[in-house]
ModelCIF file with pLDDT and N, C-alpha, C, O atoms, coordinates in Angstrom:
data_MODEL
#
_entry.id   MODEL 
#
_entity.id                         1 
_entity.type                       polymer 
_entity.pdbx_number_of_molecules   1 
#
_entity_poly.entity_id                      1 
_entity_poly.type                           'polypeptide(L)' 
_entity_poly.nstd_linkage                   no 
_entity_poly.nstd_monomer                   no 
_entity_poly.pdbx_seq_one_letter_code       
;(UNK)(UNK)(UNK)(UNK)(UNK)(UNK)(UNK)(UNK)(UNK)(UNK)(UNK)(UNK)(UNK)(UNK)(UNK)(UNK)
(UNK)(UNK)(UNK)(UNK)(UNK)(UNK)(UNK)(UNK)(UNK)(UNK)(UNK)(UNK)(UNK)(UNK)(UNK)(UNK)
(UNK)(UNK)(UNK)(UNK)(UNK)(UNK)(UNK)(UNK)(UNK)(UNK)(UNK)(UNK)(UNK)(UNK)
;
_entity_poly.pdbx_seq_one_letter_code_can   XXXXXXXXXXXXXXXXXXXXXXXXXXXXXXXXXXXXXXXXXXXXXX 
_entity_poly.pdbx_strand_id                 A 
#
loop_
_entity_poly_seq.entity_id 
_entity_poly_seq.num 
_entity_poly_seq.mon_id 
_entity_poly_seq.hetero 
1 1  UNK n 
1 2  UNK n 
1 3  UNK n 
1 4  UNK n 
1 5  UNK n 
1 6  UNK n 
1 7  UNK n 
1 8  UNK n 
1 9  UNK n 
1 10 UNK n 
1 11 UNK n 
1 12 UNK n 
1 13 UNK n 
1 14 UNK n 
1 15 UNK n 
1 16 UNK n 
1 17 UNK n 
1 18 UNK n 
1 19 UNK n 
1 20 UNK n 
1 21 UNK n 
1 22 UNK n 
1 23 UNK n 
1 24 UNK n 
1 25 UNK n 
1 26 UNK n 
1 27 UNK n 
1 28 UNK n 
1 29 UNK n 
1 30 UNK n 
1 31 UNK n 
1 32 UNK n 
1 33 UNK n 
1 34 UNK n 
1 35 UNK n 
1 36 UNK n 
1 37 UNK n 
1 38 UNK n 
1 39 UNK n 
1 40 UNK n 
1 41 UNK n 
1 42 UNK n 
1 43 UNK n 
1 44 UNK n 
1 45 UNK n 
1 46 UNK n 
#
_struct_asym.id          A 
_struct_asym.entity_id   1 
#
loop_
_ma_qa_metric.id 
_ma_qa_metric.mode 
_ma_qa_metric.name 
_ma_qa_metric.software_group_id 
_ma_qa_metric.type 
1 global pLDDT . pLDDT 
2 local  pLDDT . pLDDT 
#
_ma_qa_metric_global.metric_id      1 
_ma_qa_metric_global.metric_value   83.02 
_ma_qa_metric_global.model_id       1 
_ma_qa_metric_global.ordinal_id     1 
#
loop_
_ma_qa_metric_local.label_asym_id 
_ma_qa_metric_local.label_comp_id 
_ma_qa_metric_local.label_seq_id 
_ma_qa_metric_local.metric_id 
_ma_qa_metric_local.metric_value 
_ma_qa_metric_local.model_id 
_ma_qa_metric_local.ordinal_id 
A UNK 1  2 98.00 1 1  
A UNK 2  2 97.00 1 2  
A UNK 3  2 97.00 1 3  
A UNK 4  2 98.00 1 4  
A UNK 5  2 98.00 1 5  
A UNK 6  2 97.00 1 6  
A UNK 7  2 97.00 1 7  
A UNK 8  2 98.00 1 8  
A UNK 9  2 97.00 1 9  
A UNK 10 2 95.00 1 10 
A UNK 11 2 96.00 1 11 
A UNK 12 2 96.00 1 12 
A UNK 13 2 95.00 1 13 
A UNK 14 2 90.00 1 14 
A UNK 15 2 78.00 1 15 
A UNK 16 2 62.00 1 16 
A UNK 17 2 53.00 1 17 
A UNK 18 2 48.00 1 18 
A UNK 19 2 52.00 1 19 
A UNK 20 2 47.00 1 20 
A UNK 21 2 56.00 1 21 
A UNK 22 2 52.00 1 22 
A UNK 23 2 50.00 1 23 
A UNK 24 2 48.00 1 24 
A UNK 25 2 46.00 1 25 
A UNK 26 2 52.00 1 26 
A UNK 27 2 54.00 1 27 
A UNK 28 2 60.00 1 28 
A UNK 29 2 74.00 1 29 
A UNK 30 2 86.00 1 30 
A UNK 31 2 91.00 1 31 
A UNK 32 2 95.00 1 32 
A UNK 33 2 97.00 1 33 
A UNK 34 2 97.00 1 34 
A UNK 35 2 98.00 1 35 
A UNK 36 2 98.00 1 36 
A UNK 37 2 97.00 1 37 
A UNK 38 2 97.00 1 38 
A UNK 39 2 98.00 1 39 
A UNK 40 2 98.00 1 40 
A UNK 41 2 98.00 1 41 
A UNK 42 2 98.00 1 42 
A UNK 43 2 98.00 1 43 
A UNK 44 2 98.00 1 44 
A UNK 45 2 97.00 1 45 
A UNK 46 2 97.00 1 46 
#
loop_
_atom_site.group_PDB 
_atom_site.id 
_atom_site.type_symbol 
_atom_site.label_atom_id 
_atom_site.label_alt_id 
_atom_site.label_comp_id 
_atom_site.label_asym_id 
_atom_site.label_entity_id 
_atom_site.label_seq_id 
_atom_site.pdbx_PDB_ins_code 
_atom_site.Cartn_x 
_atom_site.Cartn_y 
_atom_site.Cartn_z 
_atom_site.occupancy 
_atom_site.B_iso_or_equiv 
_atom_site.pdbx_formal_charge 
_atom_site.auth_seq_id 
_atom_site.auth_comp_id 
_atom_site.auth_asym_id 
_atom_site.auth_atom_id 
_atom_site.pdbx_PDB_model_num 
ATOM 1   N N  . UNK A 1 1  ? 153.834 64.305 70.919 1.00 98.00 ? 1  UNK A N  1 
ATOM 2   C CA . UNK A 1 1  ? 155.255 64.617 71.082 1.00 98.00 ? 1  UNK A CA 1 
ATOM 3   C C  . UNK A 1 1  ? 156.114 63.856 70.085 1.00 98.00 ? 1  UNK A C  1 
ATOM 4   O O  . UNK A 1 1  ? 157.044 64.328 69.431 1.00 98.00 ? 1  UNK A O  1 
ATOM 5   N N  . UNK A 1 2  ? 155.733 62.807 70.073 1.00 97.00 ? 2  UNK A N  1 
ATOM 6   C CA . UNK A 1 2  ? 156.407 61.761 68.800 1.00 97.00 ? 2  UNK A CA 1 
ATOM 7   C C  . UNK A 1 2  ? 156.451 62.594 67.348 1.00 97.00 ? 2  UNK A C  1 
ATOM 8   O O  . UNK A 1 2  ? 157.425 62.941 66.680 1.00 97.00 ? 2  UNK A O  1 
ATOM 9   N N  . UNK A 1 3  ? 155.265 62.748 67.159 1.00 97.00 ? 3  UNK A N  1 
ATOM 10  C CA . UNK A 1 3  ? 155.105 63.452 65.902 1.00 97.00 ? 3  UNK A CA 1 
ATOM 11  C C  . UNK A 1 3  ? 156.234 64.803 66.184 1.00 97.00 ? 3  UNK A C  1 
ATOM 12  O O  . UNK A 1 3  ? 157.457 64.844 66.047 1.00 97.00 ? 3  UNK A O  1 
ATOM 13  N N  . UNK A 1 4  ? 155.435 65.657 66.547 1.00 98.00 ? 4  UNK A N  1 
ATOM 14  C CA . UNK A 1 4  ? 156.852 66.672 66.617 1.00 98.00 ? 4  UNK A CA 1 
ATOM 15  C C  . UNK A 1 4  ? 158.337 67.012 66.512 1.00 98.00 ? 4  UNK A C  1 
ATOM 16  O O  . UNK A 1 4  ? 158.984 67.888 65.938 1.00 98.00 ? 4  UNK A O  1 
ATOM 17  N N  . UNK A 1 5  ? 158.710 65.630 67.551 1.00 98.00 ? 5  UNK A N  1 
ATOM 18  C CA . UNK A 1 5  ? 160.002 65.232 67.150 1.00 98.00 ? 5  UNK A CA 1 
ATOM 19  C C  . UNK A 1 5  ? 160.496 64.911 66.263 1.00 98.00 ? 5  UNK A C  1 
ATOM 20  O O  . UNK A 1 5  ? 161.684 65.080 65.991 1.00 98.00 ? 5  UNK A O  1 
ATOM 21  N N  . UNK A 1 6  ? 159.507 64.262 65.484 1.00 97.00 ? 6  UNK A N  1 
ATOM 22  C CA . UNK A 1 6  ? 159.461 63.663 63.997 1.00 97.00 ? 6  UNK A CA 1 
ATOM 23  C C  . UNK A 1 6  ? 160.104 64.731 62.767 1.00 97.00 ? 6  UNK A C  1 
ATOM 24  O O  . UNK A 1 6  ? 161.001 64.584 61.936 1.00 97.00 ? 6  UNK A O  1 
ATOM 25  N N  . UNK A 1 7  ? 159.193 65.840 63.090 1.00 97.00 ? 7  UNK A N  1 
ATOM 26  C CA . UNK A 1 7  ? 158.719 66.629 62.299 1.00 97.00 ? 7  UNK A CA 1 
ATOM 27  C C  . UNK A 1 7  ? 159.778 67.619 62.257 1.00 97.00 ? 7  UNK A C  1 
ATOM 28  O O  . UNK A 1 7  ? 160.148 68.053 61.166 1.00 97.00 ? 7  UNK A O  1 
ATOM 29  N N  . UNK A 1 8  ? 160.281 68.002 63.300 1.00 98.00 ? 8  UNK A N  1 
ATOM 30  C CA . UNK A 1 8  ? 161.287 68.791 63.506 1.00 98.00 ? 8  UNK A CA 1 
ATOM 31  C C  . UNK A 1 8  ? 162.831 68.195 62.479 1.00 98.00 ? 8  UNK A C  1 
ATOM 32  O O  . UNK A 1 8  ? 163.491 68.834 61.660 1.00 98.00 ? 8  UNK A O  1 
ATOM 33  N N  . UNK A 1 9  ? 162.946 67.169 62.819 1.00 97.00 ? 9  UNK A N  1 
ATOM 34  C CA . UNK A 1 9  ? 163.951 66.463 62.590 1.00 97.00 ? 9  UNK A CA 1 
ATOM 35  C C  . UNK A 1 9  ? 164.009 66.181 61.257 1.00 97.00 ? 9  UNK A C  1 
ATOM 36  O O  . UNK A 1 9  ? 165.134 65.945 60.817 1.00 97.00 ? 9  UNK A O  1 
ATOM 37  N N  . UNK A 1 10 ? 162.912 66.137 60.353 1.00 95.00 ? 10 UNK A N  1 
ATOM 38  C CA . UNK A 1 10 ? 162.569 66.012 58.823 1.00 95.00 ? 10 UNK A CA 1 
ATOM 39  C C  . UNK A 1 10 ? 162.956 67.424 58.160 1.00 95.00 ? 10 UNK A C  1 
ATOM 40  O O  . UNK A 1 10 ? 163.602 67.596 57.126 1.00 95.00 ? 10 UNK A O  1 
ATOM 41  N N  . UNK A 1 11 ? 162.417 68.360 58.985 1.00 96.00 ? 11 UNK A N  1 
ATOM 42  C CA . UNK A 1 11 ? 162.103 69.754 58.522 1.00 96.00 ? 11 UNK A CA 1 
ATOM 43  C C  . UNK A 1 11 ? 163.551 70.759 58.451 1.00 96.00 ? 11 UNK A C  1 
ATOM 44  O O  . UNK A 1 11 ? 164.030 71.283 57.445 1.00 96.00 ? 11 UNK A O  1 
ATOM 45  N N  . UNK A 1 12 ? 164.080 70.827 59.946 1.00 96.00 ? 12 UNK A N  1 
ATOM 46  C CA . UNK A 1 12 ? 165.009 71.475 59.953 1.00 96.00 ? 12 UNK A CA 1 
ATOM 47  C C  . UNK A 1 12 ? 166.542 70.621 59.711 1.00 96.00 ? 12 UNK A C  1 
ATOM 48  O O  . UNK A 1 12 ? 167.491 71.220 60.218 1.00 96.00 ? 12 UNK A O  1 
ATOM 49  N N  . UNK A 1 13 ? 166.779 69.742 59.238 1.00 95.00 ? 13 UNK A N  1 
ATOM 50  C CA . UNK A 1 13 ? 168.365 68.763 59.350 1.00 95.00 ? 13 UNK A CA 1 
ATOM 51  C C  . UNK A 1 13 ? 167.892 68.385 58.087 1.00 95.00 ? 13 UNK A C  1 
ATOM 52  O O  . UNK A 1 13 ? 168.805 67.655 57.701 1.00 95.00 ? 13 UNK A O  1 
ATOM 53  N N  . UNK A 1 14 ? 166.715 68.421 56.833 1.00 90.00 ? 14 UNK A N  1 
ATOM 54  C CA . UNK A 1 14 ? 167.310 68.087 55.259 1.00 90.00 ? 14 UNK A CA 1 
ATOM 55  C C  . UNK A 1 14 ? 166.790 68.959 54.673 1.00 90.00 ? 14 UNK A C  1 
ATOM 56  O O  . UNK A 1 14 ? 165.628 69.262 54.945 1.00 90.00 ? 14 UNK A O  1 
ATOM 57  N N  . UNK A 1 15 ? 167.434 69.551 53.792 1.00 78.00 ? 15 UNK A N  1 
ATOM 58  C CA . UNK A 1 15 ? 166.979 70.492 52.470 1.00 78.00 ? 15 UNK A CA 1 
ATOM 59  C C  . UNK A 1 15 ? 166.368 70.207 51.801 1.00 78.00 ? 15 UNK A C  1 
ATOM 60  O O  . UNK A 1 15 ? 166.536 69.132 51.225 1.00 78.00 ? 15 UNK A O  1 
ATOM 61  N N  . UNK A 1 16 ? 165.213 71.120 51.494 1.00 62.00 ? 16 UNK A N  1 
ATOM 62  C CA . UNK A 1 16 ? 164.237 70.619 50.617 1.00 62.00 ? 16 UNK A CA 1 
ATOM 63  C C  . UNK A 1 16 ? 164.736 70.920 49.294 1.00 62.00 ? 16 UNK A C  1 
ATOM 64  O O  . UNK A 1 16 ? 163.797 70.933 48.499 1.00 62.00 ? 16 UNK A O  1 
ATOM 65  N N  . UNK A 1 17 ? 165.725 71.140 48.810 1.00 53.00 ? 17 UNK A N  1 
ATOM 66  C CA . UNK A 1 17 ? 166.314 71.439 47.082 1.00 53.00 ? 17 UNK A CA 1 
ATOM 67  C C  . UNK A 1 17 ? 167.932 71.390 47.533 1.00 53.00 ? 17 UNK A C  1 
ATOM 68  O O  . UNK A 1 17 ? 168.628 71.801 48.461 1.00 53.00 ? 17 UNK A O  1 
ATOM 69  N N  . UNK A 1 18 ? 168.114 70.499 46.077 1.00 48.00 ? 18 UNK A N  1 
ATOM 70  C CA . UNK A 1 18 ? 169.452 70.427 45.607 1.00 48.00 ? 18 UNK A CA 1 
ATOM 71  C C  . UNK A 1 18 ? 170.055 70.794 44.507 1.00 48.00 ? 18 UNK A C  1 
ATOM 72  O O  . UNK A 1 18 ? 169.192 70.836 43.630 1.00 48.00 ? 18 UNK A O  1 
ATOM 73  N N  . UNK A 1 19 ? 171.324 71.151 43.984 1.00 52.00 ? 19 UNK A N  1 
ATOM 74  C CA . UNK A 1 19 ? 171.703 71.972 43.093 1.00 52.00 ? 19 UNK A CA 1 
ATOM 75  C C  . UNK A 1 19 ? 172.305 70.627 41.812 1.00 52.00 ? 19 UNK A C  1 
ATOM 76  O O  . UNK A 1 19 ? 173.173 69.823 42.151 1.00 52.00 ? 19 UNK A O  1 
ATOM 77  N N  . UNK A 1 20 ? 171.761 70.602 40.579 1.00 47.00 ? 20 UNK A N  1 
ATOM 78  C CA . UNK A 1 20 ? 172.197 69.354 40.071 1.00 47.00 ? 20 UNK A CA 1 
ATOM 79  C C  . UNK A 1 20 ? 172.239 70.113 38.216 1.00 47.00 ? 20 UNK A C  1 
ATOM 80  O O  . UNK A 1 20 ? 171.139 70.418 37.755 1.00 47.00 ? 20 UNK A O  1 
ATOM 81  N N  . UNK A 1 21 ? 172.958 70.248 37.703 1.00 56.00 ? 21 UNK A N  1 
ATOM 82  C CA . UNK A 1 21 ? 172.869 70.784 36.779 1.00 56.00 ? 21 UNK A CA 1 
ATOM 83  C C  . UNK A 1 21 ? 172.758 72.245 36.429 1.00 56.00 ? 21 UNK A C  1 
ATOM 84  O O  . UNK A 1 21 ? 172.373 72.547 35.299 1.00 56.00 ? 21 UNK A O  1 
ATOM 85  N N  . UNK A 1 22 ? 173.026 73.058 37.198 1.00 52.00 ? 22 UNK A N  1 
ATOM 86  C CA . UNK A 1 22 ? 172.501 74.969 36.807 1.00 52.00 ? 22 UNK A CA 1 
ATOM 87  C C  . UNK A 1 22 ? 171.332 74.989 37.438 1.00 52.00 ? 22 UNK A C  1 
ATOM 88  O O  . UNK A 1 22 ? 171.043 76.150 37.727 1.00 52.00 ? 22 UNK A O  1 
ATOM 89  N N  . UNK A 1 23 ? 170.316 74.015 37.871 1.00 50.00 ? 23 UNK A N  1 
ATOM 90  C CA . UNK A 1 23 ? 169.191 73.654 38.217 1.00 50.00 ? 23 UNK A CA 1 
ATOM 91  C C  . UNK A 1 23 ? 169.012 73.634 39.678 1.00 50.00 ? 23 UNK A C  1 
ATOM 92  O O  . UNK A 1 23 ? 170.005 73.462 40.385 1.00 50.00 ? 23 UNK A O  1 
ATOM 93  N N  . UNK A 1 24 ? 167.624 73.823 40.303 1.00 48.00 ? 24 UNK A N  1 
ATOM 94  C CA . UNK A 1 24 ? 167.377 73.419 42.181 1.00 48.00 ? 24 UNK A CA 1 
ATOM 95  C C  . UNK A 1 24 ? 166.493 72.462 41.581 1.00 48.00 ? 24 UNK A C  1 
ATOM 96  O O  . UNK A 1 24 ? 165.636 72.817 40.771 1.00 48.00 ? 24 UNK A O  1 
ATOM 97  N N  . UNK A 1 25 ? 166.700 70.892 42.042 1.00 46.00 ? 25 UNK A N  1 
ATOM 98  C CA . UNK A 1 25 ? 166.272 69.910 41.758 1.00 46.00 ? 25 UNK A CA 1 
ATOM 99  C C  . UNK A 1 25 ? 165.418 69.728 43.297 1.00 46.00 ? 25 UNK A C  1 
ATOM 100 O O  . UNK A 1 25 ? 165.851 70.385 44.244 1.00 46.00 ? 25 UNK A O  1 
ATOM 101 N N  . UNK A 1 26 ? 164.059 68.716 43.537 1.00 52.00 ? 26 UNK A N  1 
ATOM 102 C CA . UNK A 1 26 ? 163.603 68.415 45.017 1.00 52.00 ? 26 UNK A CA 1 
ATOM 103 C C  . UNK A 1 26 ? 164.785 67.407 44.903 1.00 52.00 ? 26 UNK A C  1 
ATOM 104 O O  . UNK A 1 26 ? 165.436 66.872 44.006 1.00 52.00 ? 26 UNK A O  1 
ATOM 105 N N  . UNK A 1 27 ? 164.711 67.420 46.847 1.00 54.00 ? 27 UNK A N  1 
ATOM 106 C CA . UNK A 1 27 ? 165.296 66.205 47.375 1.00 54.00 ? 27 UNK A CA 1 
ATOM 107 C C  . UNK A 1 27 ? 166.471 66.252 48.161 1.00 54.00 ? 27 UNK A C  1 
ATOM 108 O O  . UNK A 1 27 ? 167.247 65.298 48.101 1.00 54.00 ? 27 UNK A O  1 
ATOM 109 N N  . UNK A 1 28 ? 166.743 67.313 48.961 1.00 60.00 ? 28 UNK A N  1 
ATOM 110 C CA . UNK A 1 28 ? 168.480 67.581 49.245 1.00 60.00 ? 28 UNK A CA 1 
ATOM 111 C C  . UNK A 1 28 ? 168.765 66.980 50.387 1.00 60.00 ? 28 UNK A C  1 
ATOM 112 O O  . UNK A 1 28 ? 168.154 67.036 51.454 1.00 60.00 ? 28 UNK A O  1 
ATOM 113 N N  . UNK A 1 29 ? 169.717 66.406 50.110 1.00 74.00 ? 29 UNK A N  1 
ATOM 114 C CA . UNK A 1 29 ? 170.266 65.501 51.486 1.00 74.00 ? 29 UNK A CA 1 
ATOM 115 C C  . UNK A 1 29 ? 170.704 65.801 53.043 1.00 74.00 ? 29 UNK A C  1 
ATOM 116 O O  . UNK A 1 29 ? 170.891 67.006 53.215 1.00 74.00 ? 29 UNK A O  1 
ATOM 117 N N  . UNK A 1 30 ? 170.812 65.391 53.647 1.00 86.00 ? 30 UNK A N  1 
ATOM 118 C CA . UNK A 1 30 ? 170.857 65.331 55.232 1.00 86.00 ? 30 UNK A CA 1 
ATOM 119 C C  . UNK A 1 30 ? 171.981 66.520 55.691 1.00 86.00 ? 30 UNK A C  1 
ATOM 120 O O  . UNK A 1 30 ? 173.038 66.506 55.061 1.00 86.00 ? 30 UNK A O  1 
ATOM 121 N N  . UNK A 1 31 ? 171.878 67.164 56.355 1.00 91.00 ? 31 UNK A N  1 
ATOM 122 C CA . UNK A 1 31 ? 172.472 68.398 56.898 1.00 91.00 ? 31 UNK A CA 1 
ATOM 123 C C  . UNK A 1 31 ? 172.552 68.657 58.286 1.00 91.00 ? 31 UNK A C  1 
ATOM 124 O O  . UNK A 1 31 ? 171.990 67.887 59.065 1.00 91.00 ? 31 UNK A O  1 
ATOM 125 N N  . UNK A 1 32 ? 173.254 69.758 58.745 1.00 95.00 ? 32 UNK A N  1 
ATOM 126 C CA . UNK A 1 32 ? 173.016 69.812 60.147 1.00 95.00 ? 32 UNK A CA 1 
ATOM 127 C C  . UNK A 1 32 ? 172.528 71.246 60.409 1.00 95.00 ? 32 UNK A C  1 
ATOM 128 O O  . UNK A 1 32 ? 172.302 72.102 59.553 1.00 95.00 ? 32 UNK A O  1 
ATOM 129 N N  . UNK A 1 33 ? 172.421 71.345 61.586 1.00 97.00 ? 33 UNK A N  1 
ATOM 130 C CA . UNK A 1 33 ? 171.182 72.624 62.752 1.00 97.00 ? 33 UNK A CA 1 
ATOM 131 C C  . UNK A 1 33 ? 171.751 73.978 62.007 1.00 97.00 ? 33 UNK A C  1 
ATOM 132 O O  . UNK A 1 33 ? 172.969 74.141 62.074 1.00 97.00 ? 33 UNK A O  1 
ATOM 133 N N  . UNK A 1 34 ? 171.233 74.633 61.538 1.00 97.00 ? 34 UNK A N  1 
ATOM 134 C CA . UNK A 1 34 ? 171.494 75.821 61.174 1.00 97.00 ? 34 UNK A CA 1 
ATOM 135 C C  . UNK A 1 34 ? 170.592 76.917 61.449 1.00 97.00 ? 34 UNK A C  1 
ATOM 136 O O  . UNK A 1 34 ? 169.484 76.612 61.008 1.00 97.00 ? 34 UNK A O  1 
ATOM 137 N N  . UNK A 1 35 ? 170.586 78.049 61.981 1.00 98.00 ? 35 UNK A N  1 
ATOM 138 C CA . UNK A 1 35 ? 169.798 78.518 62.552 1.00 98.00 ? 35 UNK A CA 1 
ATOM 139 C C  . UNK A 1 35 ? 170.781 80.115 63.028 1.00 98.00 ? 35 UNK A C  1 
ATOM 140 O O  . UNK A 1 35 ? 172.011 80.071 63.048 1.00 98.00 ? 35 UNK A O  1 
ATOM 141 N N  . UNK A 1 36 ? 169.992 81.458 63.384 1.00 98.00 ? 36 UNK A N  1 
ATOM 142 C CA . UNK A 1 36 ? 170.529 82.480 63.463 1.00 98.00 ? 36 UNK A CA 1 
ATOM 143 C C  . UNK A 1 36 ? 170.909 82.805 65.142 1.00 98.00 ? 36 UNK A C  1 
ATOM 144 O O  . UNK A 1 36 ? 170.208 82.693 66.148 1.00 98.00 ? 36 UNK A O  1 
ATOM 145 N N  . UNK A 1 37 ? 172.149 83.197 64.985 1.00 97.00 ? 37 UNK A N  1 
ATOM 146 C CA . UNK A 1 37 ? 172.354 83.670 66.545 1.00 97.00 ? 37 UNK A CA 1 
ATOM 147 C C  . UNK A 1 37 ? 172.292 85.280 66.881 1.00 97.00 ? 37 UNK A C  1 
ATOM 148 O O  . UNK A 1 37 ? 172.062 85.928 67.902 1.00 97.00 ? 37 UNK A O  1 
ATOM 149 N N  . UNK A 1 38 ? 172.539 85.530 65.824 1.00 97.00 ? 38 UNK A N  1 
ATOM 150 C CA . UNK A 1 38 ? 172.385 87.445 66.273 1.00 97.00 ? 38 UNK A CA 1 
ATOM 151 C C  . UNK A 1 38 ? 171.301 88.055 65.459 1.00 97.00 ? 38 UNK A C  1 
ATOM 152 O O  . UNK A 1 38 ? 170.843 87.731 64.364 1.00 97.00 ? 38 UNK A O  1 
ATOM 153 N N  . UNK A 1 39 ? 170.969 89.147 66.382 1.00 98.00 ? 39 UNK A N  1 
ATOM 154 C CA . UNK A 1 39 ? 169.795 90.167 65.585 1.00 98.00 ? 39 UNK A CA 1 
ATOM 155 C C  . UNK A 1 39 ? 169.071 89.844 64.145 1.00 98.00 ? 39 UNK A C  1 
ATOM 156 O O  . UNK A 1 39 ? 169.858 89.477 63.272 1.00 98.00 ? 39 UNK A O  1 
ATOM 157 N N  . UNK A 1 40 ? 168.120 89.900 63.886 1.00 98.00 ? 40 UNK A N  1 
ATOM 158 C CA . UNK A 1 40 ? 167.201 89.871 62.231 1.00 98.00 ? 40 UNK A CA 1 
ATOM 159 C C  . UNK A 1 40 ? 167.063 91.293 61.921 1.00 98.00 ? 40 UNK A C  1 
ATOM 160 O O  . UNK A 1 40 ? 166.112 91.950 62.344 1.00 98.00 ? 40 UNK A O  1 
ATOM 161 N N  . UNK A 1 41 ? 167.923 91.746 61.244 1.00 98.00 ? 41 UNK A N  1 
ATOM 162 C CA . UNK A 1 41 ? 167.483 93.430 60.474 1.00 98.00 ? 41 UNK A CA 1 
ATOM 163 C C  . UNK A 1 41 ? 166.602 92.774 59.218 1.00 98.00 ? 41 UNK A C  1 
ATOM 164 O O  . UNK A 1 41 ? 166.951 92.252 58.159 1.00 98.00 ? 41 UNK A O  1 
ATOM 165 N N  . UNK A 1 42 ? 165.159 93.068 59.886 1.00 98.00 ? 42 UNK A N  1 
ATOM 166 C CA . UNK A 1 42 ? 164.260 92.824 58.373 1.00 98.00 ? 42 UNK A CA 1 
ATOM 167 C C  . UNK A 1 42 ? 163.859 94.105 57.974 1.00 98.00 ? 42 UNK A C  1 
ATOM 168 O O  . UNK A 1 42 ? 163.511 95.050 58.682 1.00 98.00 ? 42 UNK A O  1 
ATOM 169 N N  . UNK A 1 43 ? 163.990 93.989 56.187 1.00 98.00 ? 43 UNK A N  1 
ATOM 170 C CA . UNK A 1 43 ? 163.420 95.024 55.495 1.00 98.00 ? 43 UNK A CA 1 
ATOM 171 C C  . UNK A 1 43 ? 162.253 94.711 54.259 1.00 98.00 ? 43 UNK A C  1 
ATOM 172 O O  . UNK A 1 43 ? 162.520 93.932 53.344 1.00 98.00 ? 43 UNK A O  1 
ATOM 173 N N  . UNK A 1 44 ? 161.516 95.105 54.312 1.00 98.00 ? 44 UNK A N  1 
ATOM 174 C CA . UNK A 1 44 ? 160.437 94.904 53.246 1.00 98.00 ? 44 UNK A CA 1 
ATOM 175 C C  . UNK A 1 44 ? 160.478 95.804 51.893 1.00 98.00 ? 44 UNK A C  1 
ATOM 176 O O  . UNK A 1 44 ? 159.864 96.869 51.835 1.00 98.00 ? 44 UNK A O  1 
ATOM 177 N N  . UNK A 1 45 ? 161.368 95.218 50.640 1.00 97.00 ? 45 UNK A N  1 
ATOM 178 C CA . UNK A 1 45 ? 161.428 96.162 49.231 1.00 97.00 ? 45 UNK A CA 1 
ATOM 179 C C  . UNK A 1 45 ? 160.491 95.873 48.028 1.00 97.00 ? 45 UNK A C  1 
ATOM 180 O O  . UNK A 1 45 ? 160.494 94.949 47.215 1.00 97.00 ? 45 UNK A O  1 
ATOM 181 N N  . UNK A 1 46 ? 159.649 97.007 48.179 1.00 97.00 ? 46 UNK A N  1 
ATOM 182 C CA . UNK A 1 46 ? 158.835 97.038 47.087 1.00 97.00 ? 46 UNK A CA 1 
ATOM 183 C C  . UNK A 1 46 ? 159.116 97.435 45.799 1.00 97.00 ? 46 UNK A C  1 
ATOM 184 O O  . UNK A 1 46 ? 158.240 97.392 44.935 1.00 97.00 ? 46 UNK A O  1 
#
């Protein structure tokens, strides 16, 4: 459970890329819960 909590908290609250020059650099800093509240219309374009 430790781990999980861990993991969650690493994963979803920091960005894994930051914008630094015209560029997505690693490393993006601390953020908050973002996540979808209504419907997913997924489409698959080939």
């Amino acid at each position: 459970a430790h781990d999980l909590a861990e993991n969650v908290q690493r994963i979803a609250f920091f960005d894994e890329f930051a914008q630094q020059g015209g560029s997505l650099i690693a490393g993006g800093a601390e953020g908050r819960l973002h996540r979808w509240q209504s419907p997913l219309r997924l489409s698959l374009e080939f």
